[in-house]
C-alpha atoms as a PDB file:
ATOM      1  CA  UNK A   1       1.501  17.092   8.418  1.00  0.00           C
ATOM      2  CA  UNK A   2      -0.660  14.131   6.867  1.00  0.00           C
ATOM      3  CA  UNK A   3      -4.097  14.285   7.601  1.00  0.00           C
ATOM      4  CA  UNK A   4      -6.605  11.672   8.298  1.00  0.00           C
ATOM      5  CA  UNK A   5      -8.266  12.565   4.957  1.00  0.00           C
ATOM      6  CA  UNK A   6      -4.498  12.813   3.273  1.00  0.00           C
ATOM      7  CA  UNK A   7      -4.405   8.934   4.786  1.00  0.00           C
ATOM      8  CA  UNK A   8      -7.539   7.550   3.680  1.00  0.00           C
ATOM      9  CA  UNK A   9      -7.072   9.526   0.178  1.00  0.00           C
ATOM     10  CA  UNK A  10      -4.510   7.379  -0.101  1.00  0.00           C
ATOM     11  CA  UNK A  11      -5.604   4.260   0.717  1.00  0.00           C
ATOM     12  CA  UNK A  12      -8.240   4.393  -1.597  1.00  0.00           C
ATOM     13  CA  UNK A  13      -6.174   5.596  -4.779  1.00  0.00           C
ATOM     14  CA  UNK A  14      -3.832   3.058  -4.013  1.00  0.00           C
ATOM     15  CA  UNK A  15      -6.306   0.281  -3.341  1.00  0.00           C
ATOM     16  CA  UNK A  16      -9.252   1.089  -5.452  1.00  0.00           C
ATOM     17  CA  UNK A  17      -7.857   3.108  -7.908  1.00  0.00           C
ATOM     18  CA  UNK A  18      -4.661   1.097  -8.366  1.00  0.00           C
ATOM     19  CA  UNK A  19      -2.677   4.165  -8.038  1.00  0.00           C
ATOM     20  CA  UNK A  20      -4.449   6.562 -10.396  1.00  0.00           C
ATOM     21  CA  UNK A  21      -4.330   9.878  -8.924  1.00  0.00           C
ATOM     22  CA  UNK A  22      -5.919  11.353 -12.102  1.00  0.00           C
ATOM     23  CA  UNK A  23      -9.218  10.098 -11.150  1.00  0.00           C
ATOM     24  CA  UNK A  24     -11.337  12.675 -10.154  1.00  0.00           C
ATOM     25  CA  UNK A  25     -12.248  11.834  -6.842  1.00  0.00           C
ATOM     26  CA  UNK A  26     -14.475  14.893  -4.931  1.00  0.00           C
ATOM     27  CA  UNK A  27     -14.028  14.055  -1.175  1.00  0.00           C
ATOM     28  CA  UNK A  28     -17.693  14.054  -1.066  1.00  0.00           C
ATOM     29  CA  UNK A  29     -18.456  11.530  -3.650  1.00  0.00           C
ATOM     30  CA  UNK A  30     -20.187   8.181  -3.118  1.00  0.00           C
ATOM     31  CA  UNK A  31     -17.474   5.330  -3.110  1.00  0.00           C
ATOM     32  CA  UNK A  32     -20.743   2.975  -3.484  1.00  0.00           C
ATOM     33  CA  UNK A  33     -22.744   4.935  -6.432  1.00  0.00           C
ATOM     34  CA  UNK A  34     -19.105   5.636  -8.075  1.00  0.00           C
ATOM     35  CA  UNK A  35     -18.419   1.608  -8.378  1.00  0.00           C
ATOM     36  CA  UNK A  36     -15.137   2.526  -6.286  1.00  0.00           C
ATOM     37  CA  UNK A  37     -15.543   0.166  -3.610  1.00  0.00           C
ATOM     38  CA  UNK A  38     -17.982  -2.927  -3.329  1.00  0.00           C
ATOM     39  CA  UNK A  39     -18.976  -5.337  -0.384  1.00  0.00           C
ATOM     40  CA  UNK A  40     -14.888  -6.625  -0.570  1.00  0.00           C
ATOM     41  CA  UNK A  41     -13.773  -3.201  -0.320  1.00  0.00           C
ATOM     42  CA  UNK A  42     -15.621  -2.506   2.727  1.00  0.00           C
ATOM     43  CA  UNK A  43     -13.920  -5.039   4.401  1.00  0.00           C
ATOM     44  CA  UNK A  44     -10.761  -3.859   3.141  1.00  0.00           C
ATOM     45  CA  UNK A  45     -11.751  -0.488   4.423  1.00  0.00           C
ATOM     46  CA  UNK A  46     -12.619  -2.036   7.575  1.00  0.00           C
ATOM     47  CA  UNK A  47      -9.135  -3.418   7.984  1.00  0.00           C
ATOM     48  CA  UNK A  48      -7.464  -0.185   7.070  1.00  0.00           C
ATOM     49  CA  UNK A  49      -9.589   1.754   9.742  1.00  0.00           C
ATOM     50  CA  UNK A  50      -8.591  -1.116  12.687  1.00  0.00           C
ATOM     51  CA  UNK A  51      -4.542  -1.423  11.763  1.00  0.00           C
ATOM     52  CA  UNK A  52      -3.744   2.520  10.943  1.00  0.00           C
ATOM     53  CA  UNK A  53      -5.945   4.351  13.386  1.00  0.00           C
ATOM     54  CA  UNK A  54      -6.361   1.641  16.151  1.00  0.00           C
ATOM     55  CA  UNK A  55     -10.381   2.013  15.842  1.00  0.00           C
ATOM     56  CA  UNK A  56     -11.969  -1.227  16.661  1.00  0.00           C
ATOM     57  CA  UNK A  57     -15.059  -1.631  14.449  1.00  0.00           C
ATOM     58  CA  UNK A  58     -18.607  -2.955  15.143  1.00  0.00           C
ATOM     59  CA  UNK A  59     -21.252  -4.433  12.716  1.00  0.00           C
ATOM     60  CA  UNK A  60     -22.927  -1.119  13.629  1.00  0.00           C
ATOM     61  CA  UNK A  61     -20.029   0.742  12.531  1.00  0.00           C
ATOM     62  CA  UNK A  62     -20.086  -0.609   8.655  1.00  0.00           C
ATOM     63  CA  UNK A  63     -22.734   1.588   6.860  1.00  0.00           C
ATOM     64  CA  UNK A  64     -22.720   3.866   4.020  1.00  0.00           C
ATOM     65  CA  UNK A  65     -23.163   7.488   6.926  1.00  0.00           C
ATOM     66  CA  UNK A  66     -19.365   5.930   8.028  1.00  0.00           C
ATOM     67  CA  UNK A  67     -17.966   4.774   5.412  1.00  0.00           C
ATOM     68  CA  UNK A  68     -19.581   5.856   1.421  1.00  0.00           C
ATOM     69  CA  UNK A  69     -17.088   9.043   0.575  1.00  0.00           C
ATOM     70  CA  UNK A  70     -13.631  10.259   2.266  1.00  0.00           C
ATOM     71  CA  UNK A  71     -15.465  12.915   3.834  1.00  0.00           C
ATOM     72  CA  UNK A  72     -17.617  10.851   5.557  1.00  0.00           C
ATOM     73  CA  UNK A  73     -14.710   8.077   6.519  1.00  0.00           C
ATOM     74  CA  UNK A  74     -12.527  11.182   7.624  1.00  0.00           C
ATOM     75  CA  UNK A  75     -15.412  12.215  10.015  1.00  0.00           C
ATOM     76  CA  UNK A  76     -16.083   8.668  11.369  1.00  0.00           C
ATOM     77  CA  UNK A  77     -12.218   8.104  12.031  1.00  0.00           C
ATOM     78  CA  UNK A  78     -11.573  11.708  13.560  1.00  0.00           C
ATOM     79  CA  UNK A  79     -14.385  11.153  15.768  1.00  0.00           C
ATOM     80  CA  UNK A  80     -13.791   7.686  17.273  1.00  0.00           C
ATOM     81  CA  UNK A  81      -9.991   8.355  17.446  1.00  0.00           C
ATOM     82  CA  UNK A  82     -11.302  11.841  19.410  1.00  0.00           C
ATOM     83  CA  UNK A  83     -13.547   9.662  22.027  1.00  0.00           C
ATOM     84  CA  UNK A  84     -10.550   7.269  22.076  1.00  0.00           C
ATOM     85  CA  UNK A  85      -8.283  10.127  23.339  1.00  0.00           C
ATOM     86  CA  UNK A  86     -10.514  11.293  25.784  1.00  0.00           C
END
Protein backbone atom coordinates (compact mmCIF):
# COMPACT_ATOMS: atom_id res chain seq x y z
CA UNK A 1 0.00 0.00 0.00
CA UNK A 2 1.47 3.58 -0.93
CA UNK A 3 1.62 5.85 1.76
CA UNK A 4 1.09 9.49 1.96
CA UNK A 5 4.83 9.86 2.71
CA UNK A 6 5.58 7.04 -0.22
CA UNK A 7 3.43 9.85 -2.41
CA UNK A 8 4.99 12.97 -1.49
CA UNK A 9 8.57 11.08 -1.53
CA UNK A 10 7.85 10.88 -4.80
CA UNK A 11 6.78 13.93 -5.88
CA UNK A 12 9.64 15.55 -4.65
CA UNK A 13 12.40 13.15 -6.22
CA UNK A 14 10.66 13.42 -9.28
CA UNK A 15 10.12 17.16 -9.22
CA UNK A 16 12.98 18.51 -7.28
CA UNK A 17 15.35 16.00 -7.63
CA UNK A 18 14.67 15.26 -11.29
CA UNK A 19 14.42 11.68 -10.53
CA UNK A 20 17.52 11.06 -8.42
CA UNK A 21 16.67 8.62 -5.87
CA UNK A 22 20.35 8.52 -4.73
CA UNK A 23 20.00 11.73 -3.01
CA UNK A 24 20.01 11.34 0.45
CA UNK A 25 16.92 12.69 1.49
CA UNK A 26 16.16 12.06 5.62
CA UNK A 27 12.32 12.50 5.86
CA UNK A 28 13.09 15.01 8.41
CA UNK A 29 15.29 17.28 6.51
CA UNK A 30 14.61 20.92 5.64
CA UNK A 31 13.45 21.14 1.88
CA UNK A 32 14.17 25.08 2.46
CA UNK A 33 17.80 24.92 4.27
CA UNK A 34 18.63 21.86 1.75
CA UNK A 35 18.05 24.31 -1.48
CA UNK A 36 15.43 21.47 -2.52
CA UNK A 37 12.55 23.56 -3.02
CA UNK A 38 12.32 27.49 -3.30
CA UNK A 39 9.31 30.03 -3.35
CA UNK A 40 8.29 28.16 -7.07
CA UNK A 41 8.39 24.91 -5.50
CA UNK A 42 6.05 25.78 -2.87
CA UNK A 43 3.59 26.52 -5.22
CA UNK A 44 4.25 23.46 -6.99
CA UNK A 45 3.86 21.73 -3.70
CA UNK A 46 0.78 23.56 -3.20
CA UNK A 47 -0.68 22.20 -6.39
CA UNK A 48 0.37 18.67 -5.67
CA UNK A 49 -1.34 18.81 -2.13
CA UNK A 50 -4.89 20.32 -3.86
CA UNK A 51 -5.03 17.73 -7.12
CA UNK A 52 -3.74 14.29 -5.30
CA UNK A 53 -5.22 14.55 -1.85
CA UNK A 54 -8.25 16.91 -2.54
CA UNK A 55 -6.93 19.38 0.38
CA UNK A 56 -7.90 22.85 -0.43
CA UNK A 57 -5.13 25.18 0.78
CA UNK A 58 -5.18 28.60 2.55
CA UNK A 59 -2.49 31.40 2.68
CA UNK A 60 -2.38 30.17 6.29
CA UNK A 61 -1.69 26.79 5.21
CA UNK A 62 1.78 27.67 3.21
CA UNK A 63 4.52 27.82 5.96
CA UNK A 64 7.63 26.05 6.62
CA UNK A 65 5.60 23.83 10.18
CA UNK A 66 3.37 22.40 6.86
CA UNK A 67 5.33 22.19 4.36
CA UNK A 68 9.71 22.36 5.02
CA UNK A 69 10.49 18.31 5.16
CA UNK A 70 8.27 15.11 4.08
CA UNK A 71 7.68 14.49 7.57
CA UNK A 72 6.18 17.53 8.19
CA UNK A 73 4.08 17.59 4.63
CA UNK A 74 3.05 13.88 5.51
CA UNK A 75 1.64 15.19 8.89
CA UNK A 76 -0.12 18.28 7.40
CA UNK A 77 -1.77 16.07 4.56
CA UNK A 78 -2.75 13.06 6.95
CA UNK A 79 -4.29 15.47 9.17
CA UNK A 80 -6.48 17.64 6.91
CA UNK A 81 -7.43 14.55 4.78
CA UNK A 82 -8.38 12.98 8.58
CA UNK A 83 -10.73 16.20 9.45
CA UNK A 84 -11.91 15.89 5.81
CA UNK A 85 -13.15 12.31 6.52
CA UNK A 86 -14.75 13.07 9.55
Amino acid sequence: MVTIKDKVRTFIVDNFLFGDKSYPLADTASLIENDIIDSTAVLELVAFIEDDFGIAMVDSDVVPANLDSIERLSSFIGARAKALAA
